[in-house]
C-alpha atoms as a PDB file:
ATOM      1  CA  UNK A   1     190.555 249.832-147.572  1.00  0.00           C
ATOM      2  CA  UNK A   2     192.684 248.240-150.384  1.00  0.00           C
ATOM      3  CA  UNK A   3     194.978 248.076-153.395  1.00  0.00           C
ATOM      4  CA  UNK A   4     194.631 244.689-155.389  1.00  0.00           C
ATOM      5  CA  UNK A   5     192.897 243.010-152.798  1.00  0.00           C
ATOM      6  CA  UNK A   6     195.721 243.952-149.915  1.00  0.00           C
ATOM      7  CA  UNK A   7     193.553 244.864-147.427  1.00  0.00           C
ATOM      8  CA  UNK A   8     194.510 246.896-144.260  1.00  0.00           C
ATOM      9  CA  UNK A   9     192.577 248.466-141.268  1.00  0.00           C
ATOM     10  CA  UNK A  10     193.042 252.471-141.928  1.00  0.00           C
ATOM     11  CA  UNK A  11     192.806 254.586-138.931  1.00  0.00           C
ATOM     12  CA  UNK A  12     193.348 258.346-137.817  1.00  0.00           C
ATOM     13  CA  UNK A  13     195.490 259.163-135.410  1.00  0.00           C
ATOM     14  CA  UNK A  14     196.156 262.810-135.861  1.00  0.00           C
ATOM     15  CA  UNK A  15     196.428 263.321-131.869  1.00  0.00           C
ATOM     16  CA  UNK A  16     198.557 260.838-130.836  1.00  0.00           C
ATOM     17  CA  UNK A  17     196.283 258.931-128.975  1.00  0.00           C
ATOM     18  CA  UNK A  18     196.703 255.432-130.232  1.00  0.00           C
ATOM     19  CA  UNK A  19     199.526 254.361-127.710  1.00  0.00           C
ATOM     20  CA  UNK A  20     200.024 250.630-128.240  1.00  0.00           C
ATOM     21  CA  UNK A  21     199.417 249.968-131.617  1.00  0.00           C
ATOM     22  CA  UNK A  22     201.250 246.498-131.738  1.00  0.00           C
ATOM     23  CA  UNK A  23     198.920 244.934-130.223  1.00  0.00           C
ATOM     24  CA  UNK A  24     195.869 246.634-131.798  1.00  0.00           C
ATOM     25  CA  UNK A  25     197.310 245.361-134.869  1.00  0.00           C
ATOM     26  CA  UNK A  26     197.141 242.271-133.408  1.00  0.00           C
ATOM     27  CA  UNK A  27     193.613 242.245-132.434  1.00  0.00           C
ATOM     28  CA  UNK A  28     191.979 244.036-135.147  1.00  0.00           C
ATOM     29  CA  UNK A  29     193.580 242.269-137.980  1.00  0.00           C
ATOM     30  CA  UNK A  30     192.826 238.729-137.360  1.00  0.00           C
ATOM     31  CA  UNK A  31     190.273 237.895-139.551  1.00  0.00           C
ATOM     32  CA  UNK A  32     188.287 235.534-137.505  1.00  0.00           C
ATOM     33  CA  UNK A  33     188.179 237.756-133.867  1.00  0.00           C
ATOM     34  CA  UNK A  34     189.133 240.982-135.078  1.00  0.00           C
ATOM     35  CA  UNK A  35     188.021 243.360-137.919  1.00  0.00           C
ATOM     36  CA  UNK A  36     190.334 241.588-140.363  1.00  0.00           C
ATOM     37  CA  UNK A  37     192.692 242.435-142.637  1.00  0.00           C
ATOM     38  CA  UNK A  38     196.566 241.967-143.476  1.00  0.00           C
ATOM     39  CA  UNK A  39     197.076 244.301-141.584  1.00  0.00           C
ATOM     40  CA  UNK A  40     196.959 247.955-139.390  1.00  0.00           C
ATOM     41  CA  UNK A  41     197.739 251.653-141.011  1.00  0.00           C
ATOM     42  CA  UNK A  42     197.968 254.638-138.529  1.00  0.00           C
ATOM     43  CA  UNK A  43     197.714 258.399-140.609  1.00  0.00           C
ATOM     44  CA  UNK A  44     199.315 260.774-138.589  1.00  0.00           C
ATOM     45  CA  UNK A  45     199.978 264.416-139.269  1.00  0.00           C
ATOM     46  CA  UNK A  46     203.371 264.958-140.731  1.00  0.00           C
ATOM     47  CA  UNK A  47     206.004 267.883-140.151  1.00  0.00           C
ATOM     48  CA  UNK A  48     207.294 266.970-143.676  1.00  0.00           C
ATOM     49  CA  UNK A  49     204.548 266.329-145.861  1.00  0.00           C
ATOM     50  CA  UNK A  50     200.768 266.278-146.195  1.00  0.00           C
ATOM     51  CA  UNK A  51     200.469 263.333-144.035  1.00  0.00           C
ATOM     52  CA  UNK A  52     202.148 260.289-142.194  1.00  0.00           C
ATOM     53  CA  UNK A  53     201.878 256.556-142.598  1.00  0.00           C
ATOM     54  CA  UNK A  54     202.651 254.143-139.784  1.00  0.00           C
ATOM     55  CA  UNK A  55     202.236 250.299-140.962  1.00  0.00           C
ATOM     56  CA  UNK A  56     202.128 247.325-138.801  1.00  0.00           C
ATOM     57  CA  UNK A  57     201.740 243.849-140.003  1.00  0.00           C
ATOM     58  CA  UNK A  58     199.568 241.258-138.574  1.00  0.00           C
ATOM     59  CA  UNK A  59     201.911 239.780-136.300  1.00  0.00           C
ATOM     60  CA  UNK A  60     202.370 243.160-134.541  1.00  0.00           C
ATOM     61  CA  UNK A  61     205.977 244.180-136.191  1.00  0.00           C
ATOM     62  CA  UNK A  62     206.254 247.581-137.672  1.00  0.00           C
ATOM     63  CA  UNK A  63     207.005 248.113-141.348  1.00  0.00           C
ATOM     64  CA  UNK A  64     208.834 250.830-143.475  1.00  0.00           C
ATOM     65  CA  UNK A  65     206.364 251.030-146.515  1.00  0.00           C
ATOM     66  CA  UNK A  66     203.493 249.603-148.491  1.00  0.00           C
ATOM     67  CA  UNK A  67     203.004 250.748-151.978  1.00  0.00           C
ATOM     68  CA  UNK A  68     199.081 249.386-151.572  1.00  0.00           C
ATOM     69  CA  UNK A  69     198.774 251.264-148.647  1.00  0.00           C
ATOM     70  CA  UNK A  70     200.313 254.557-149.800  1.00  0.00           C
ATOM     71  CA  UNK A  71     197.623 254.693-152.472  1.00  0.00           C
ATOM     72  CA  UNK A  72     194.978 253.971-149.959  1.00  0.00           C
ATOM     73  CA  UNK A  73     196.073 256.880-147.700  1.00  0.00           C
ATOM     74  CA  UNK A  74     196.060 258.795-150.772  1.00  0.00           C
ATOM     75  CA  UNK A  75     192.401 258.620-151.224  1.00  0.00           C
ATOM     76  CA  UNK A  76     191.379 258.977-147.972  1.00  0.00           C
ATOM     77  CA  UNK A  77     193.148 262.125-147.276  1.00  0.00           C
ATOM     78  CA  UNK A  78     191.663 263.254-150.583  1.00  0.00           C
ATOM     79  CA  UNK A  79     187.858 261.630-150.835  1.00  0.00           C
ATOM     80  CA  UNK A  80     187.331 262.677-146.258  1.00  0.00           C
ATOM     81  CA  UNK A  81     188.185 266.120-147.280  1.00  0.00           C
ATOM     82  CA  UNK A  82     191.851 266.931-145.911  1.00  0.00           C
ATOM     83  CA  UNK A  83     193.301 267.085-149.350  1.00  0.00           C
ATOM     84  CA  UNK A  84     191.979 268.635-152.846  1.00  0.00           C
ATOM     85  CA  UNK A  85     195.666 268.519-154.405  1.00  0.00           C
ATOM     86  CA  UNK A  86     196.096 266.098-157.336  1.00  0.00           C
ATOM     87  CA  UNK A  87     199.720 265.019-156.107  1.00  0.00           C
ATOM     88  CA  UNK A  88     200.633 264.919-152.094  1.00  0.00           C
ATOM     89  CA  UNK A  89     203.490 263.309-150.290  1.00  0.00           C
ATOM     90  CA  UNK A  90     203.269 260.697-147.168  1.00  0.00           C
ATOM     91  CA  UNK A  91     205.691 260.611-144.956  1.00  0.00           C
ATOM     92  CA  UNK A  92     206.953 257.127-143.909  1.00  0.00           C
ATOM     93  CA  UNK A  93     209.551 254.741-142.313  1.00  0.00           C
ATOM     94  CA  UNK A  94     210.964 253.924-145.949  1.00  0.00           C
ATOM     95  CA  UNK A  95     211.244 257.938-146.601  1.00  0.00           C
ATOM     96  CA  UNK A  96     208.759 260.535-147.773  1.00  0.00           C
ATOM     97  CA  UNK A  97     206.413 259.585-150.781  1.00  0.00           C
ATOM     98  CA  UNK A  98     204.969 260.851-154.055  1.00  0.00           C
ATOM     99  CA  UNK A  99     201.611 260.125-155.464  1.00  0.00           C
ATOM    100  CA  UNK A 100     199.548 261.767-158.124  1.00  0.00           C
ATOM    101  CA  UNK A 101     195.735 260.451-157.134  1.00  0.00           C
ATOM    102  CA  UNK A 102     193.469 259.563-160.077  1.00  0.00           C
ATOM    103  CA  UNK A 103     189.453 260.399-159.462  1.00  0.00           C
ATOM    104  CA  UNK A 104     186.135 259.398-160.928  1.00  0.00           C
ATOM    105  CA  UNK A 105     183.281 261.476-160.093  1.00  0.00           C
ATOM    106  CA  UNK A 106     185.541 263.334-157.145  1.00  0.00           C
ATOM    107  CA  UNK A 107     186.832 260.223-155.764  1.00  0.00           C
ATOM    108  CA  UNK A 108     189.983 258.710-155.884  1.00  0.00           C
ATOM    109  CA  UNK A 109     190.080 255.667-158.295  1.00  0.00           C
ATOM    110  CA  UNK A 110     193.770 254.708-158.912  1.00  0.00           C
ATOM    111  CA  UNK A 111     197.264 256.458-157.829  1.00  0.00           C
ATOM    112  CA  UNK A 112     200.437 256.435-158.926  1.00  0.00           C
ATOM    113  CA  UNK A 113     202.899 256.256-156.438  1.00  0.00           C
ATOM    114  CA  UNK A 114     207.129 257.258-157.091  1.00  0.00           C
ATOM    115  CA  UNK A 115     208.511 254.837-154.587  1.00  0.00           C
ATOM    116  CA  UNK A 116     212.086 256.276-155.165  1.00  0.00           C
ATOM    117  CA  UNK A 117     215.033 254.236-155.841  1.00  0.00           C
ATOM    118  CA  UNK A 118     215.200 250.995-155.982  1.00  0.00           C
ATOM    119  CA  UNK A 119     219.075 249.974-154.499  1.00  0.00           C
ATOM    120  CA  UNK A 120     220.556 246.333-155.098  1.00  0.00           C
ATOM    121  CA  UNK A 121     223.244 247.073-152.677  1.00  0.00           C
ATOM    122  CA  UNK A 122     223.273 244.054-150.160  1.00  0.00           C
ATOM    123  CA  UNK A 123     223.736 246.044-146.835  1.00  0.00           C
ATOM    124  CA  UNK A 124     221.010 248.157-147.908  1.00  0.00           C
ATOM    125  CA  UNK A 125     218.154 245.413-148.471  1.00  0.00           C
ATOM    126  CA  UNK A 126     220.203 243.923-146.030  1.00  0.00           C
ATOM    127  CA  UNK A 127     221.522 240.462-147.129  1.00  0.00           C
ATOM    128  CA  UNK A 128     224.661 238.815-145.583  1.00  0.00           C
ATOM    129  CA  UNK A 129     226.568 237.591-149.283  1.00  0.00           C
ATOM    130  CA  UNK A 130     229.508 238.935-150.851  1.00  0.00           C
ATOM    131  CA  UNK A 131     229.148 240.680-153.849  1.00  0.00           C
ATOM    132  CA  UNK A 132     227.906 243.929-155.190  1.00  0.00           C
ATOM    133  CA  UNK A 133     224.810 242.893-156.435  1.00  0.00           C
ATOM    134  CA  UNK A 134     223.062 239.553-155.971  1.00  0.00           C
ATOM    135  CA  UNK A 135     221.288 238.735-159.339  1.00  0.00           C
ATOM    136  CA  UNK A 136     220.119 235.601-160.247  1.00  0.00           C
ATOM    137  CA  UNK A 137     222.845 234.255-156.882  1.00  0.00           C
ATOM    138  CA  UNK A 138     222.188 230.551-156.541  1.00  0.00           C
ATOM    139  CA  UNK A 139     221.369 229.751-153.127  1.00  0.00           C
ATOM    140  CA  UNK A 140     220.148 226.877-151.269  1.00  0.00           C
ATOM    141  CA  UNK A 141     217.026 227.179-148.824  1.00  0.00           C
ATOM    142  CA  UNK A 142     215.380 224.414-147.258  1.00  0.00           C
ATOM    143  CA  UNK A 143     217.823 222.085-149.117  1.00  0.00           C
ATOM    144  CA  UNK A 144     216.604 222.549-152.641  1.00  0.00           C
ATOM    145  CA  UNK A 145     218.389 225.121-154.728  1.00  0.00           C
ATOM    146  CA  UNK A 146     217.075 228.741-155.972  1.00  0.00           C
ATOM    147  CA  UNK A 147     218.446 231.473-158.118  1.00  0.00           C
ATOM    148  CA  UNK A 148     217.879 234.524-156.411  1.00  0.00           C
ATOM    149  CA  UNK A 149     217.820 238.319-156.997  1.00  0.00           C
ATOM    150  CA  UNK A 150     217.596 240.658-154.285  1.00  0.00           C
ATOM    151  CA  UNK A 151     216.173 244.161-153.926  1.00  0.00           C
ATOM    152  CA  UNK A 152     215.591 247.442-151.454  1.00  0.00           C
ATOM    153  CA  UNK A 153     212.723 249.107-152.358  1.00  0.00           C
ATOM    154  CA  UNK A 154     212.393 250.982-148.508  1.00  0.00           C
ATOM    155  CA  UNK A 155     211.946 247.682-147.466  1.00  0.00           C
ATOM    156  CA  UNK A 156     213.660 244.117-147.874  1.00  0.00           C
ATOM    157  CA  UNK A 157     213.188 241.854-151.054  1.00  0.00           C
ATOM    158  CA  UNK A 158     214.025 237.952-152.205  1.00  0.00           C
ATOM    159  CA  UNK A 159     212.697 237.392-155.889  1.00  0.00           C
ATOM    160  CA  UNK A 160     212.802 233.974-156.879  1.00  0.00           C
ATOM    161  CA  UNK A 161     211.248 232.730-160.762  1.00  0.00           C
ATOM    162  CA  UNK A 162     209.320 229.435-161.481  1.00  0.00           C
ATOM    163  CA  UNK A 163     208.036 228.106-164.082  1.00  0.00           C
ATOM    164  CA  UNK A 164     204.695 226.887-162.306  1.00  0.00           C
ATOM    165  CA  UNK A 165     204.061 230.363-160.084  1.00  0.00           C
ATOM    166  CA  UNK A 166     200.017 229.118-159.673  1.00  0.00           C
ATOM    167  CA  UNK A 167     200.986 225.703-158.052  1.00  0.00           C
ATOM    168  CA  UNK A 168     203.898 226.923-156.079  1.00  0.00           C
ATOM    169  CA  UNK A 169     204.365 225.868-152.627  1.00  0.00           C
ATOM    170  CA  UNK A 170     204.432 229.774-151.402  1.00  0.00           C
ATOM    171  CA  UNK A 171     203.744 228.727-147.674  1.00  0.00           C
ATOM    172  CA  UNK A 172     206.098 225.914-147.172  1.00  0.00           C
ATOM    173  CA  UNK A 173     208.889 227.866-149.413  1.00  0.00           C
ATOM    174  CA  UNK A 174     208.557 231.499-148.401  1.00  0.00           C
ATOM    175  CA  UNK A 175     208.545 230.866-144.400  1.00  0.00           C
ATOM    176  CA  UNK A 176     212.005 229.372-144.982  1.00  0.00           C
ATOM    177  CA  UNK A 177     213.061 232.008-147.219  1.00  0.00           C
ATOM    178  CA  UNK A 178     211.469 234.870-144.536  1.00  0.00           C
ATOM    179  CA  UNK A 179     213.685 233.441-141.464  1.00  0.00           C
ATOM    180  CA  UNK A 180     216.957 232.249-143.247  1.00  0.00           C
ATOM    181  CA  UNK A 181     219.826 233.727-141.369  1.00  0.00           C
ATOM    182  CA  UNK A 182     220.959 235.551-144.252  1.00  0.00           C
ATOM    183  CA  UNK A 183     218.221 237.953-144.204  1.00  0.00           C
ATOM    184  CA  UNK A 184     219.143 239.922-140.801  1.00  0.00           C
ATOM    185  CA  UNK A 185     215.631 241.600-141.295  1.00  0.00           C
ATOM    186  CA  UNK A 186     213.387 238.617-142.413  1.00  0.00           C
ATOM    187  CA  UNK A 187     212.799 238.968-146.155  1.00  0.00           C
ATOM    188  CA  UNK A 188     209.305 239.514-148.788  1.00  0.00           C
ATOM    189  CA  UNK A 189     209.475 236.891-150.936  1.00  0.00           C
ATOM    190  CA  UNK A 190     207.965 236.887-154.507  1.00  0.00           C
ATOM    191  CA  UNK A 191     207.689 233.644-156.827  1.00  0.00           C
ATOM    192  CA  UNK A 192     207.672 235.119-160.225  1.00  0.00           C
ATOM    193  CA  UNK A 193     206.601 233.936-163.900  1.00  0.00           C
ATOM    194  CA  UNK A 194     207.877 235.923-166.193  1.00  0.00           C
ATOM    195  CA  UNK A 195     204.611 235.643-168.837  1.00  0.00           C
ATOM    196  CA  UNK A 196     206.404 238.337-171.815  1.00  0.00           C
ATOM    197  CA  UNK A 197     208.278 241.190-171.686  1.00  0.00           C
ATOM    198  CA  UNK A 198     205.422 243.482-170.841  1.00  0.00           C
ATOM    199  CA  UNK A 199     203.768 241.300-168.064  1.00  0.00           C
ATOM    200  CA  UNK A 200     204.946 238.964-165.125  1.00  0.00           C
ATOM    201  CA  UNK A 201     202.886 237.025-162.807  1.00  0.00           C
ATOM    202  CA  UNK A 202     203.616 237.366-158.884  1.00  0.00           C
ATOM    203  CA  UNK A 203     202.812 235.429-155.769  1.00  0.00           C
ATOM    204  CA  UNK A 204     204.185 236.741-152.150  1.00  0.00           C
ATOM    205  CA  UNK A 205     205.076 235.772-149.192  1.00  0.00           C
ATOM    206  CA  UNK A 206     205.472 238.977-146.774  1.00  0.00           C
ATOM    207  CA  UNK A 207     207.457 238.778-143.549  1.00  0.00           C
ATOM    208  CA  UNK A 208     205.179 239.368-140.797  1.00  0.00           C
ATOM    209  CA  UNK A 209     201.937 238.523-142.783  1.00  0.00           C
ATOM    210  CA  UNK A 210     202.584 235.547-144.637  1.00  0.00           C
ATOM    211  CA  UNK A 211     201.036 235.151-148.678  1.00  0.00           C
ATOM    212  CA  UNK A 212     198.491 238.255-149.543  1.00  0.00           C
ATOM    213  CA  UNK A 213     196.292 239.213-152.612  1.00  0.00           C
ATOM    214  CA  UNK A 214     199.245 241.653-153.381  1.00  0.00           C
ATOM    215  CA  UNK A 215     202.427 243.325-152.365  1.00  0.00           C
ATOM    216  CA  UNK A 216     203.132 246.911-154.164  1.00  0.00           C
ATOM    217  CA  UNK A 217     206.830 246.730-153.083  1.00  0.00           C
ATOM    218  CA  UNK A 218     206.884 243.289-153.843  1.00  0.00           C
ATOM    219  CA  UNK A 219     205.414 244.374-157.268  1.00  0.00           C
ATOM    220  CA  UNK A 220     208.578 246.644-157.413  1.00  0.00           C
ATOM    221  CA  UNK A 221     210.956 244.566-156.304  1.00  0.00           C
ATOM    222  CA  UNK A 222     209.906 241.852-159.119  1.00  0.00           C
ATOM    223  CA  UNK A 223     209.581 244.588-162.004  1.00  0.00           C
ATOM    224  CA  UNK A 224     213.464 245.064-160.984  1.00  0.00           C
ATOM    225  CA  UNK A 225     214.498 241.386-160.567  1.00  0.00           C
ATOM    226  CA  UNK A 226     213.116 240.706-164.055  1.00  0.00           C
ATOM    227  CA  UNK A 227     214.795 243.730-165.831  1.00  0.00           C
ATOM    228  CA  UNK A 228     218.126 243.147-163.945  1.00  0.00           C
ATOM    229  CA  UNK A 229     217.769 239.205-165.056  1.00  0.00           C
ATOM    230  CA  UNK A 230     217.319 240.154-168.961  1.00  0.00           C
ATOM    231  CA  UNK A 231     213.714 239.024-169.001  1.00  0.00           C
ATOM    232  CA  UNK A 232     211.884 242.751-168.863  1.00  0.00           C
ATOM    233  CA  UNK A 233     212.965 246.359-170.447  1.00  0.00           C
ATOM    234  CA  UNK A 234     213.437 249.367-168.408  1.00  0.00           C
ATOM    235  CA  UNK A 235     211.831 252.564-168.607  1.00  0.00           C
ATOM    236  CA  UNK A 236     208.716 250.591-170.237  1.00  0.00           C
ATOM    237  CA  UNK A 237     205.496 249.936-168.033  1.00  0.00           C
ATOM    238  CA  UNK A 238     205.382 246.111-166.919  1.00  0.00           C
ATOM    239  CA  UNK A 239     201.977 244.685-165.742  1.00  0.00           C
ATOM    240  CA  UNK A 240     202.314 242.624-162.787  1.00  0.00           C
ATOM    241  CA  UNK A 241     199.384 240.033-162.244  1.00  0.00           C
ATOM    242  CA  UNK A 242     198.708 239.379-158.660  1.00  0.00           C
ATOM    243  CA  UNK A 243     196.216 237.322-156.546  1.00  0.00           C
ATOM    244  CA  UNK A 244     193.878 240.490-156.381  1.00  0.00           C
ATOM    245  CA  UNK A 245     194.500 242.086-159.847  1.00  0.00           C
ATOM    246  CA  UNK A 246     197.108 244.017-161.957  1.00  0.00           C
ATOM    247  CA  UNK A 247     199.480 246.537-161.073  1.00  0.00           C
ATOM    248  CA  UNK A 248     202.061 248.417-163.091  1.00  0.00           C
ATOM    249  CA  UNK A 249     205.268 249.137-162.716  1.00  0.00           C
ATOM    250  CA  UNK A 250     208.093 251.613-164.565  1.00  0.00           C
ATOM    251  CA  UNK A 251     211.317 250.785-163.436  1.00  0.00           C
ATOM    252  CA  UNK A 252     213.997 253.269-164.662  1.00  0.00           C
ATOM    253  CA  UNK A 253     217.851 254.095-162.886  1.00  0.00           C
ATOM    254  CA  UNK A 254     216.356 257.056-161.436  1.00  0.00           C
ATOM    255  CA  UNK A 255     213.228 255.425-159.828  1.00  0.00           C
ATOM    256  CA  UNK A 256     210.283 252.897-159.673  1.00  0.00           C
ATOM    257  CA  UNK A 257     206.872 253.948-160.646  1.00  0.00           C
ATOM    258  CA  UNK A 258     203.978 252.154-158.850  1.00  0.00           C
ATOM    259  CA  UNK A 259     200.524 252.465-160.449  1.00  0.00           C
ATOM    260  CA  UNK A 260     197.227 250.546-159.201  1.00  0.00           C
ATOM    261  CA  UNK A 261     193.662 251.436-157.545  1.00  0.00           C
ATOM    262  CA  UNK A 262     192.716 252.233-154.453  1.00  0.00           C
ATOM    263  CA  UNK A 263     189.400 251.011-152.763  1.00  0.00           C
ATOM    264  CA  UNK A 264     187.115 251.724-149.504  1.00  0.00           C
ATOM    265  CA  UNK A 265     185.394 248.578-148.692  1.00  0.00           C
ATOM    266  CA  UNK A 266     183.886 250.107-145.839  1.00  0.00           C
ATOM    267  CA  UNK A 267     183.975 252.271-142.682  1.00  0.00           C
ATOM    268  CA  UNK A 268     182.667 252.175-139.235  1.00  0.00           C
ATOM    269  CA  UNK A 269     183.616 252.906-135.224  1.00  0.00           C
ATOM    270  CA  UNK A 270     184.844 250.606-132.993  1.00  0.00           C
ATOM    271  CA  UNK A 271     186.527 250.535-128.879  1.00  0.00           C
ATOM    272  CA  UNK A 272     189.290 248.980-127.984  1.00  0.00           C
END
C-alpha cells in the first residue's frame, strides 16, 4: 500500500506471531530480493483504540509514526471489513491517532489524519542546541552552512529551504544531516521551496530509509518550519508537493492536520 507514492509492506499481526520483525523488514523491503518497499507496517490489535501500528524502516530500526502509513492502515481496517466507522484511532509509538477516512464507491480514497501537536521544544525532537526554539538556527553540516528549523511531530525533524529543491544534492546532504551528533536520534530531513503562501515543494531524506516519494511527518514538519519562518499562514491549508504527489497540511497551535490518499497496489501471501 501507499500515500504519495510512500510505499510500505502492510501486514496483520493480530496474534502476535510475527516475532522478529527487524529483520523481516529487512528482507521484505529491499526492492531487488525482497517484496520491496520503504519499508514494513505490522497492524496489531490495540487495548486503546481500533487498531495498532508498528513501523520499521528499511534498515530494520523501529519508528514512532508515519502519517502515509496511518492513512494506509486506515483503509485497510475499513475496505477488509474490520471497520465501518468514518473516523477510528491507531494506536502508535508517537501516541494514539485520529483519522476521518474518505470513500469512493465503499472504499477508502483519501484520509485525514490529526497528528497532534507539533512541539519545537529541542529535548523533545531531540536536538543538542541551546535555545527554546531553533528557527531558522544557522548551522554548519558537512562544512557548508544551513539555516535550520527544527520540529517534533512524534518523531524527529531538520527542515532546511533552497532555492533549487529539484537539483538538490538530497543524498550527499541529508546522510550528513541524519548522523550529525547533534541529532541524538538521527534526524528526517526535508529540503524545502517555499513556491507561495499556499504551497511548498518538499524533498526528504528519512533516517533509516534514505530519500522517498513522500514523508507525511516530514510534510508536517515543513508546513510548521515555513509558518514559524514567516513564509506560510497558520490555520490555512498548505499544499505540499512531493516526489509522489500533493499533500495538505493545516497547521494551527492546537494541532497539525494531515490530509492525502491512500492506495492498495496489491496483495498476496508469502513464507518467511
Amino acid at each position: 500500500m501507499a500515500g504519495s507514492g510512500n510505499d510500505y509492506i502492510f501486514i496483520e499481526n493480530f496474534d502476535n506471531s510475527i516475532s522478529c520483525p527487524e529483520s523481516l523488514a529487512l528482507s521484505f523491503a529491499d526492492r531487488h530480493f525482497g517484496i520491496g518497499g520503504d519499508g514494513l507496517v505490522l497492524i496489531e490489535k490495540s487495548e486503546k483504540a481500533d487498531a495498532k501500528m508498528r513501523i520499521f524502516n528499511k534498515d530494520g530500526s523501529e519508528g514512532k509514526t508515519a502519517g502515509n502509513c496511518l492513512r494506509c492502515v486506515g483503509k485497510y481496517l475499513h475496505d477488509f471489513g474490520y471497520t465501518d466507522k468514518e473516523e477510528v484511532t491507531i494506536e502508535t509509538a508517537g501516541g494514539i491517532k485520529k483519522m476521518k477516512l474518505y470513500t469512493i464507491n465503499n472504499l477508502v480514497s483519501s484520509a485525514c489524519v490529526d497528528m497532534g501537536q507539533a512541539s519545537l521544544l529541542p529535548s523533545q525532537i531531540p536536538v543538542l542546541l541551546d535555545g527554546d526554539k531553533i528557527i531558522d538556527r544557522p548551522m554548519i553540516i558537512g562544512g557548508t552552512e544551513y539555516r535550520i528549523t527544527c520540529v517534533s511531530v512524534g518523531n524527529p525533524h531538520c527542515v532546511v529551504f533552497v532555492n533549487h529543491v529539484d537539483s538538490f544534492d538530497v543524498e550527499g546532504v541529508g546522510k550528513m544531516f541524519e548522523i550529525n551528533p547533534i541529532f541524538p536520534e538521527r534526524v528526517n530531513t526535508e529540503f524545502v521551496r517555499v513556491v507561495n503562501e499556499s504551497t511548498i515543494k518538499m524533498r526528504v531524506w528519512e533516517r533509516g530509509n534514505g530519500e522517498t516519494w513522500a514523508c507525511g511527518t516530514g510534510a508536517c514538519a515543513a508546513v510548521v518550519a515555513a509558518v514559524e519562518n514567516g513564509l506560510c499562514k497558520k490555520g490555512e491549508d498548505i499544499t505540499v508537493k512531493v516526489r509522489g504527489g500533493d499533500l495538505i497540511v493545516n497547521y494551527t497551535d492546537e494541532r497539525v492536520l494531515l490530509t492525502g490518499n491512500a492506495v492498495l497496489i496489491y496483495e498476496g501471501v508469502t513464507e518467511y
